[in-house]
Protein backbone atom coordinates (compact mmCIF):
# COMPACT_ATOMS: atom_id res chain seq x y z
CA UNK A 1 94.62 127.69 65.72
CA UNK A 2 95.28 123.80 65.99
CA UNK A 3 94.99 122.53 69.75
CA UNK A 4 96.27 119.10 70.52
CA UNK A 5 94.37 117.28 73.51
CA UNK A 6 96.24 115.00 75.19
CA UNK A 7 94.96 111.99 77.36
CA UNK A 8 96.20 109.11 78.41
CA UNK A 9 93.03 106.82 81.13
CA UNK A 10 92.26 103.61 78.77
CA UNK A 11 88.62 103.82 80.27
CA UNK A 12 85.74 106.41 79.76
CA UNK A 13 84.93 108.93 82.88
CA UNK A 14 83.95 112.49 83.40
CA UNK A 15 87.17 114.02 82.13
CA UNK A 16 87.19 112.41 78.67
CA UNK A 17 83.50 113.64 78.90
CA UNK A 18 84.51 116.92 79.01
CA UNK A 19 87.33 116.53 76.61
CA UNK A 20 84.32 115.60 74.06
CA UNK A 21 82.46 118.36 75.16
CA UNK A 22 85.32 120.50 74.80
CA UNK A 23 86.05 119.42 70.95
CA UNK A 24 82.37 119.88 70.50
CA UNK A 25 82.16 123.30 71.46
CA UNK A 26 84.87 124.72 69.61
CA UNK A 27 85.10 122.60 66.34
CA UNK A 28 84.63 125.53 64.32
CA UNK A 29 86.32 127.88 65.76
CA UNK A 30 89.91 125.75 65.87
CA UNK A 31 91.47 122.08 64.91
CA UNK A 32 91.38 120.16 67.81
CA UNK A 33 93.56 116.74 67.63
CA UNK A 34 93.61 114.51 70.18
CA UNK A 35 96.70 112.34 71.32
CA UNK A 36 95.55 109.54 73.33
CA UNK A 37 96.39 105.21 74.16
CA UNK A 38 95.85 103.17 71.36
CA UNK A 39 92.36 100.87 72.06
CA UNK A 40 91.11 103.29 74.81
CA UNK A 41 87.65 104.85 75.01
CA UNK A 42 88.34 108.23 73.86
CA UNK A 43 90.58 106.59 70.58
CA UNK A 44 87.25 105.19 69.98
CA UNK A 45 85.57 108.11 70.18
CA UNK A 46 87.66 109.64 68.08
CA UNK A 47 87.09 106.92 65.30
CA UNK A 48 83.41 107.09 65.25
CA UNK A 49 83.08 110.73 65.27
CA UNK A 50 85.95 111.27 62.45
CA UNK A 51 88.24 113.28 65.01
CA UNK A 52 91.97 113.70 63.99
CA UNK A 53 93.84 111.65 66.64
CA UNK A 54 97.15 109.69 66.92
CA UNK A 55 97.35 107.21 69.57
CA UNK A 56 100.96 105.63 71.81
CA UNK A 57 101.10 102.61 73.67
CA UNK A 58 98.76 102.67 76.32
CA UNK A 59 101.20 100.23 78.39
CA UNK A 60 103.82 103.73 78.91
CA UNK A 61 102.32 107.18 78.51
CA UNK A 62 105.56 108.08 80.61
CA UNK A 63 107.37 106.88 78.42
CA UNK A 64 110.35 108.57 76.24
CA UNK A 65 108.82 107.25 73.08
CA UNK A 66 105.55 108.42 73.36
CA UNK A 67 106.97 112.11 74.65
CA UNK A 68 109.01 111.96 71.46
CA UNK A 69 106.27 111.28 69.34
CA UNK A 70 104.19 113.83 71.07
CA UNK A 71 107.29 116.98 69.99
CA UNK A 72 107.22 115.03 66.29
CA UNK A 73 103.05 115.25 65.94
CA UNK A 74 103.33 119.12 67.16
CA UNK A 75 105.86 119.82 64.48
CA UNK A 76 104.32 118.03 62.00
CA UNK A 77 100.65 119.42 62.85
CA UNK A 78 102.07 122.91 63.43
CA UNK A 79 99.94 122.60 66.72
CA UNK A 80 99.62 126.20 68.14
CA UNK A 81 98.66 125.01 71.85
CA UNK A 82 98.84 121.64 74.20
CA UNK A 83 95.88 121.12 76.23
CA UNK A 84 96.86 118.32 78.96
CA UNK A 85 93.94 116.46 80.86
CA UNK A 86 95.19 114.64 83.26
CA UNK A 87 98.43 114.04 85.29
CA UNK A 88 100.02 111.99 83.21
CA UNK A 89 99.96 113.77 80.22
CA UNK A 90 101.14 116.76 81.79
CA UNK A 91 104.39 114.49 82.85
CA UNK A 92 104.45 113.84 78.97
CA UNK A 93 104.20 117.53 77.72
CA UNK A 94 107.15 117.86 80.45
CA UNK A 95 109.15 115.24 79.65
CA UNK A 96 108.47 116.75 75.87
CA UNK A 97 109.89 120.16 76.67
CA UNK A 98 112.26 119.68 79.03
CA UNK A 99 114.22 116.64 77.08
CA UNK A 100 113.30 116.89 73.55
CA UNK A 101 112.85 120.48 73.39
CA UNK A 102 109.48 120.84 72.32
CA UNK A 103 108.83 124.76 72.46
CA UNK A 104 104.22 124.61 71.63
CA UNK A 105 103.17 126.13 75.02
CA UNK A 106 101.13 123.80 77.45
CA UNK A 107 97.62 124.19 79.17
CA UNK A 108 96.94 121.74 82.05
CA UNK A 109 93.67 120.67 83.39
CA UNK A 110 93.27 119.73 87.18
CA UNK A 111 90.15 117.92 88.04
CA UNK A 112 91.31 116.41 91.58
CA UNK A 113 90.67 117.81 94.69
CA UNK A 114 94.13 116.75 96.22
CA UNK A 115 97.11 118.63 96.89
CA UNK A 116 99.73 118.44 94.57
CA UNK A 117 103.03 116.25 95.84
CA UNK A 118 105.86 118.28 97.30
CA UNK A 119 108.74 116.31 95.71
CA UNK A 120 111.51 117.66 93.67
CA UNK A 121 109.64 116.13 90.68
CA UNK A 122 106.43 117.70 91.15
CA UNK A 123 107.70 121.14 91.94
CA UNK A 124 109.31 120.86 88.67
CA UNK A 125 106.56 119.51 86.95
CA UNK A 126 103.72 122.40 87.81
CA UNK A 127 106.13 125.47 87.73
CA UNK A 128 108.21 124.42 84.26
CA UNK A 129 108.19 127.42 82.49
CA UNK A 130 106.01 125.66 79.29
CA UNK A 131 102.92 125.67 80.97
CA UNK A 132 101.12 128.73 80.59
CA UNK A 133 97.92 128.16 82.59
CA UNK A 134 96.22 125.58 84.72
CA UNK A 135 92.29 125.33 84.19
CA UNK A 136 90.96 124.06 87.40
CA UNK A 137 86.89 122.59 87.21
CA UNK A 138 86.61 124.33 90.59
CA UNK A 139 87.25 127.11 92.79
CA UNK A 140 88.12 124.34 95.73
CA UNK A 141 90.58 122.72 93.34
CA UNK A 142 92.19 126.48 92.08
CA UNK A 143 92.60 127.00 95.92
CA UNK A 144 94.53 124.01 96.62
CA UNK A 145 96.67 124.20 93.93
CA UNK A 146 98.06 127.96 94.57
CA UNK A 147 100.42 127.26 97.21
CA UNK A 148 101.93 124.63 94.59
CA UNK A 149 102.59 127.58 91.99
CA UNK A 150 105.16 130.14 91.62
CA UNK A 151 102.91 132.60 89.74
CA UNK A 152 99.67 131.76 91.21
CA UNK A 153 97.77 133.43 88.85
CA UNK A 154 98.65 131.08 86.23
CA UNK A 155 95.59 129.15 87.61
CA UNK A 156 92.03 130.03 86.68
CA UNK A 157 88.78 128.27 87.43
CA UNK A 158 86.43 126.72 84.25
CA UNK A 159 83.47 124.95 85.33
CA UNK A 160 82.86 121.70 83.96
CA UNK A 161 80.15 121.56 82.00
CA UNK A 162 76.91 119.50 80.66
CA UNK A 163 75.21 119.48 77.03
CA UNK A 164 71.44 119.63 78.62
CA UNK A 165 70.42 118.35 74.74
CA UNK A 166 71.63 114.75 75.71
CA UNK A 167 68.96 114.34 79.06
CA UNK A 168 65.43 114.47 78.15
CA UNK A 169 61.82 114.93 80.19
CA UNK A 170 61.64 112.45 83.33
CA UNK A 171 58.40 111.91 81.95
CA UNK A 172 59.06 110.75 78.80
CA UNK A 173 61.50 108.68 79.46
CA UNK A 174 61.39 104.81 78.78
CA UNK A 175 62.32 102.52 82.05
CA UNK A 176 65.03 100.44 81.08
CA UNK A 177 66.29 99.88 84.68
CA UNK A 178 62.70 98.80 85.80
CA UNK A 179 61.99 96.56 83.22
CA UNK A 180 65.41 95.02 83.30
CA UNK A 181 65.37 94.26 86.83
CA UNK A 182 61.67 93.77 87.25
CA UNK A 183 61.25 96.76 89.55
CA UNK A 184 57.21 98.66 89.86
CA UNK A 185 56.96 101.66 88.78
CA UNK A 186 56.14 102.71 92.85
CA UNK A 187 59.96 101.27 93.85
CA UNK A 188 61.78 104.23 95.39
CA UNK A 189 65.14 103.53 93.43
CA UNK A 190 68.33 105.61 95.36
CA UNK A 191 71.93 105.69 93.20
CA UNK A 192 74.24 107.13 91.88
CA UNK A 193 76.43 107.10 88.48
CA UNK A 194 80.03 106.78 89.40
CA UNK A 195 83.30 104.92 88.75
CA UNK A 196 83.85 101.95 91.47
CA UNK A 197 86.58 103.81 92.74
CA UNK A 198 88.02 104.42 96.52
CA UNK A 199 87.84 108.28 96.05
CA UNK A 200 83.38 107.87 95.60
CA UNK A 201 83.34 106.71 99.33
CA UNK A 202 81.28 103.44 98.34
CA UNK A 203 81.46 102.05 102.47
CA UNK A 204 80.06 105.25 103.38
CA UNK A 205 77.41 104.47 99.85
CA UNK A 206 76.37 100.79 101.76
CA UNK A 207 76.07 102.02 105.48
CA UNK A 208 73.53 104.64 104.65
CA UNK A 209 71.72 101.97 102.31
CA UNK A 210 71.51 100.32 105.29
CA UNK A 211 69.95 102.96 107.59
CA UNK A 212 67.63 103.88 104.90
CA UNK A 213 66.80 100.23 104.36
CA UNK A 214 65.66 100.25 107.88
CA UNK A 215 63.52 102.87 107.79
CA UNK A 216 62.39 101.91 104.43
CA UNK A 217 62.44 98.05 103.73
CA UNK A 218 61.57 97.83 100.17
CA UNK A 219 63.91 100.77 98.57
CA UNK A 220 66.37 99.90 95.93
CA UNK A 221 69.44 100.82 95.26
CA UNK A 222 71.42 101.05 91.93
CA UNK A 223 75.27 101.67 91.62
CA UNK A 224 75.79 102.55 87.73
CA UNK A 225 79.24 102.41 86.67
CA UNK A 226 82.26 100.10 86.84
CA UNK A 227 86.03 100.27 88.24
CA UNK A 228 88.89 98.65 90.30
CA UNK A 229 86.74 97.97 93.35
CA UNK A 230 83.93 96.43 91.42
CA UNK A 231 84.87 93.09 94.00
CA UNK A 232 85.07 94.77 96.75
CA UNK A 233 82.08 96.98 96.53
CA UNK A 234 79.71 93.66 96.01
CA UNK A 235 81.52 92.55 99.16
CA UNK A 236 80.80 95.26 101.97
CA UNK A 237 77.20 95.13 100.11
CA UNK A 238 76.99 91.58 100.92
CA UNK A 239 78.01 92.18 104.14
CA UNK A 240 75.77 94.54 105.35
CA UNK A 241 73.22 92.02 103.73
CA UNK A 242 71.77 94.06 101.44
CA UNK A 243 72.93 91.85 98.07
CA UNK A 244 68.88 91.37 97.32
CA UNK A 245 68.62 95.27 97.44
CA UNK A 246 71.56 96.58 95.48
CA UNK A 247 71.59 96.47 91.60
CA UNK A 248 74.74 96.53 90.02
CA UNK A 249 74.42 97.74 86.06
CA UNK A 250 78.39 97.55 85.12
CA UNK A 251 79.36 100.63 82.51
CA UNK A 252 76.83 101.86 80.56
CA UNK A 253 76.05 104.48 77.99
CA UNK A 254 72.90 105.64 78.26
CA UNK A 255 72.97 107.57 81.29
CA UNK A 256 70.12 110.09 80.49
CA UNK A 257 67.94 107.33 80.13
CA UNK A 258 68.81 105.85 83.15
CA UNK A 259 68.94 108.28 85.35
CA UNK A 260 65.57 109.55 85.45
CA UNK A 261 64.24 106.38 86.91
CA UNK A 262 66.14 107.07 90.11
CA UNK A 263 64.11 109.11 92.74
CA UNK A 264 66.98 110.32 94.99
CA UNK A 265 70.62 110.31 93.40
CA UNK A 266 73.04 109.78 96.02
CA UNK A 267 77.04 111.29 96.08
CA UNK A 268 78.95 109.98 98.88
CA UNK A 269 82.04 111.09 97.62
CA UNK A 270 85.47 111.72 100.06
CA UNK A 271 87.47 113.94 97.22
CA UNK A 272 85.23 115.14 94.32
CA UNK A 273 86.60 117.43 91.59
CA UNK A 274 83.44 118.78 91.11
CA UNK A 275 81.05 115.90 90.12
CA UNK A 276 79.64 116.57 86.98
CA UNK A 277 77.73 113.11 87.43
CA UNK A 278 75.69 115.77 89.61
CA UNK A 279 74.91 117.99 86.74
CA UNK A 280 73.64 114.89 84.54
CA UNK A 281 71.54 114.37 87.68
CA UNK A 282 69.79 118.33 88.01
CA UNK A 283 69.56 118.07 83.71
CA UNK A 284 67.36 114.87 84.53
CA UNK A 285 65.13 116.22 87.86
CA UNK A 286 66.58 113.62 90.10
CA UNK A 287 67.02 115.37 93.56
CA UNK A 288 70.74 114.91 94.90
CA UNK A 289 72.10 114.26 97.92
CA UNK A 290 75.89 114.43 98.24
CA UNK A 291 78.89 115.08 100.19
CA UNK A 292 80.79 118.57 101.05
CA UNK A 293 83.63 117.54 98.96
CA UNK A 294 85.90 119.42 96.75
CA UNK A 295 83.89 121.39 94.45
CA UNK A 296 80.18 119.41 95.23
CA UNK A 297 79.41 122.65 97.33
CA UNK A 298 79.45 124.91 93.95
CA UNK A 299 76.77 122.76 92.43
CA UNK A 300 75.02 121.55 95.20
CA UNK A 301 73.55 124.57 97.34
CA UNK A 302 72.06 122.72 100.62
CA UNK A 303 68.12 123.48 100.63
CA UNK A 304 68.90 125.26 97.26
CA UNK A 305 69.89 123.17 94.46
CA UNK A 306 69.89 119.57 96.48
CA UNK A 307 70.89 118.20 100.49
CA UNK A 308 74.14 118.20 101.56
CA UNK A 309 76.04 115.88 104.49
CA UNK A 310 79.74 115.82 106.12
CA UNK A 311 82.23 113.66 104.50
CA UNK A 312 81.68 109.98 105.48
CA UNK A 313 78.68 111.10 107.93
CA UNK A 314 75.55 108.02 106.49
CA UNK A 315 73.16 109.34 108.99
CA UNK A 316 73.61 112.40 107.99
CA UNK A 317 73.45 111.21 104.24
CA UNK A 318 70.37 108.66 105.40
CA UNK A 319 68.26 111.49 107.02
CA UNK A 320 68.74 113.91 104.10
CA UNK A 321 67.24 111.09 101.69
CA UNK A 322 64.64 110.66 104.06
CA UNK A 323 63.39 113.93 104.13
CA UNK A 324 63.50 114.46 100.65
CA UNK A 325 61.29 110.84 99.97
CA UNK A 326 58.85 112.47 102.57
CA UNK A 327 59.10 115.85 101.21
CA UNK A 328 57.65 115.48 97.47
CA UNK A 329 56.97 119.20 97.77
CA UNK A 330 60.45 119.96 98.90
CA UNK A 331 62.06 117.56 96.51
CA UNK A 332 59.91 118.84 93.66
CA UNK A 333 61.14 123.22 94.36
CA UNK A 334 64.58 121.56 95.15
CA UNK A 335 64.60 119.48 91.32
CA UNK A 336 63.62 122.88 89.71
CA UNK A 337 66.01 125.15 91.30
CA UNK A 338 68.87 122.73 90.10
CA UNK A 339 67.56 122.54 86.44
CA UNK A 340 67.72 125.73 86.11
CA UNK A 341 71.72 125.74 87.54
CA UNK A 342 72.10 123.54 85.23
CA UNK A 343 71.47 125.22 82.26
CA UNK A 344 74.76 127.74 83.14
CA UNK A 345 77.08 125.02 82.75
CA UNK A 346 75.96 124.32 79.23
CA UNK A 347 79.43 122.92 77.60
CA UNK A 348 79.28 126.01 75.52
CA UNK A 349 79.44 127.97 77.57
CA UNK A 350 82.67 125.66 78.83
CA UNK A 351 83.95 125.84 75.46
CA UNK A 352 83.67 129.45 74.77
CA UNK A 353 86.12 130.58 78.28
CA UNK A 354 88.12 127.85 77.30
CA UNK A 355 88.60 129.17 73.71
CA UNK A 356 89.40 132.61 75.40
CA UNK A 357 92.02 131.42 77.16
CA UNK A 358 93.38 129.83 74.05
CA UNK A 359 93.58 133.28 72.52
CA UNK A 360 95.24 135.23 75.64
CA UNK A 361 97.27 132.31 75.57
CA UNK A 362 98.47 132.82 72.39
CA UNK A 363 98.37 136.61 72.42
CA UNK A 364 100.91 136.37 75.39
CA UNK A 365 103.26 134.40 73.59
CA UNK A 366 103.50 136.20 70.82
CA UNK A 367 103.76 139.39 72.61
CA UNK A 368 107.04 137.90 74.00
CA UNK A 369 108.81 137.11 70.87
């Protein structure tokens, strides 16, 4: 079977994660092609790891042109399913269908924790009769979009997933962040990996730095990632006069060798998907603190698999990093039990459901002609 992936962000994040992960999985068992903005992170992706792809103008992935190149590359790739990843290529397999009559059956992939408009547009959108399933990361996210569906049971729940191989022993790991930013080895670092983005809750991030800096004067904090609010982040930091405290490290890639230098990783997330960030934090032993959002509550198990705090609540968020600093024991059972969660959301495992549904996909359609 040939699968075309579609996705249309310019920058890098969990979803085009997965997406990789995804392609991974399942290389052998179908073609995977990927349809994605010219210059973006996954097109690059896609180059170095010699991944069939074709690429539109990443200035209008609503646009006619690029839906009519998207019913052209299905012909002419005899593509057996579409596998949309975000919103806006599910308004482009659409668009595809409803104008230009593309007839390859859809698959669309929710990852937000939001409900879905009610406008005319939307209703149309998430009930055309071309999309065969919607693969939610989360049981929170399946929930909310129900009500949205006419046949409700065109929505199943796949877990996003983590390849464990990539994050190795905390105690092998080199120090980059230390040595870059001249840290001891005794510095309790707290952070987080996450896009600078108003959905991760960064005001609620700075006023529990500032409780815990308080209570503990010479902790560090580390924000690892990069996004529209970049300014205004280093502004409420500033602020709250913590700028000598909080290290900013921009984008980077090497996020299993990063994050085992942190001692508490922090989530302070309003609307969360399901955070696989999270997962890259229980692969590398970091103890987690987080939110109740979205689907955080199906990885993070409070006094199980990490702490967990209301929405928005930094004392909350400050006392459960507090206890788990003072806690080593605590922190230590806590770091194990999540390690070995972990290990079920290897992105096979991911890949396999996801190549099941594929086939009952396909079995369905063919059933009906």
């Amino acid at each position: 079977m040939t699968i075309l992936h579609i996705s249309t962000p310019v920058s890098w994040r969990g979803g085009e994660q997965q997406i990789a992960y995804l392609i991974k999985a399942n290389n052998t068992a179908c073609h995977n092609l990927v349809f994605c903005p010219e210059h973006s992170a996954l097109h690059q992706h896609c180059v170095d790891h010699q991944i069939d792809h074709h690429t539109f103008s990443s200035k209008g992935p609503f646009s006619l042109i690029a839906a009519a190149a998207l019913k052209s590359y299905c012909k002419r790739h005899k593509v057996s399913l579409v596998h949309c990843h975000d919103s806006h290529a599910h308004t482009m397999a659409v668009v595809a269908a409803s104008i230009f009559g593309n007839k390859v059956p859809v698959i669309v992939h929710r990852r937000v924790d939001f409900p879905v408009h009610r406008s005319l547009f939307s209703r149309f959108k998430y009930n055309h009769s071309i999309i065969r399933r919607f693969v939610c990361v989360s049981e929170a996210i399946r929930e909310m979009l129900v009500p949205a569906l006419k046949h409700p049971e065109k929505a199943v729940c796949i877990h996003s997933s983590i390849d464990m191989s990539r994050f190795g022993s905390p105690l092998t790991a080199e120090a980059p962040l230390r040595a870059t930013y001249g840290l001891s080895p005794d510095t309790v670092l707290v952070g987080n990996t996450a896009a600078l983005a108003p959905h991760k809750d960064y005001p609620s991030f700075v006023r529990t730095a500032a409780l815990l800096h308080k209570r503990f004067p010479d902790m560090r904090f580390v924000i690892i990632g990069d996004g529209p609010l970049r300014t205004a982040v280093r502004q409420w930091v500033e602020e709250a006069g913590l700028s000598h405290k909080v290290i900013f490290t921009g984008f980077r890639k090497d996020i299993p060798a990063l994050l085992p230098e942190l001692n508490i990783f922090l989530m302070t997330s309003k609307t969360e998907g399901l955070g696989t960030s999270i997962l890259d934090a229980f692969a590398s032993k970091v103890p987690v603190v987080a939110t109740k959002a979205g689907g955080i509550p199906e990885l993070v198990e409070d006094g199980v698999t990490g702490l967990l705090a209301a929405v928005g609540n930094e004392k909350q968020l400050a006392e459960a990093v507090s206890a788990l600093i003072s806690d080593t024991a605590c922190a230590r059972e806590i770091t194990d039990n999540a390690y070995r969660k972990a290990l079920g959301f290897d992105y096979r495992i991911m890949g396999e459901k996801t190549l099941g549904l594929y086939r009952e996909v396909l079995q369905e359609m063919n059933a009906n002609h």
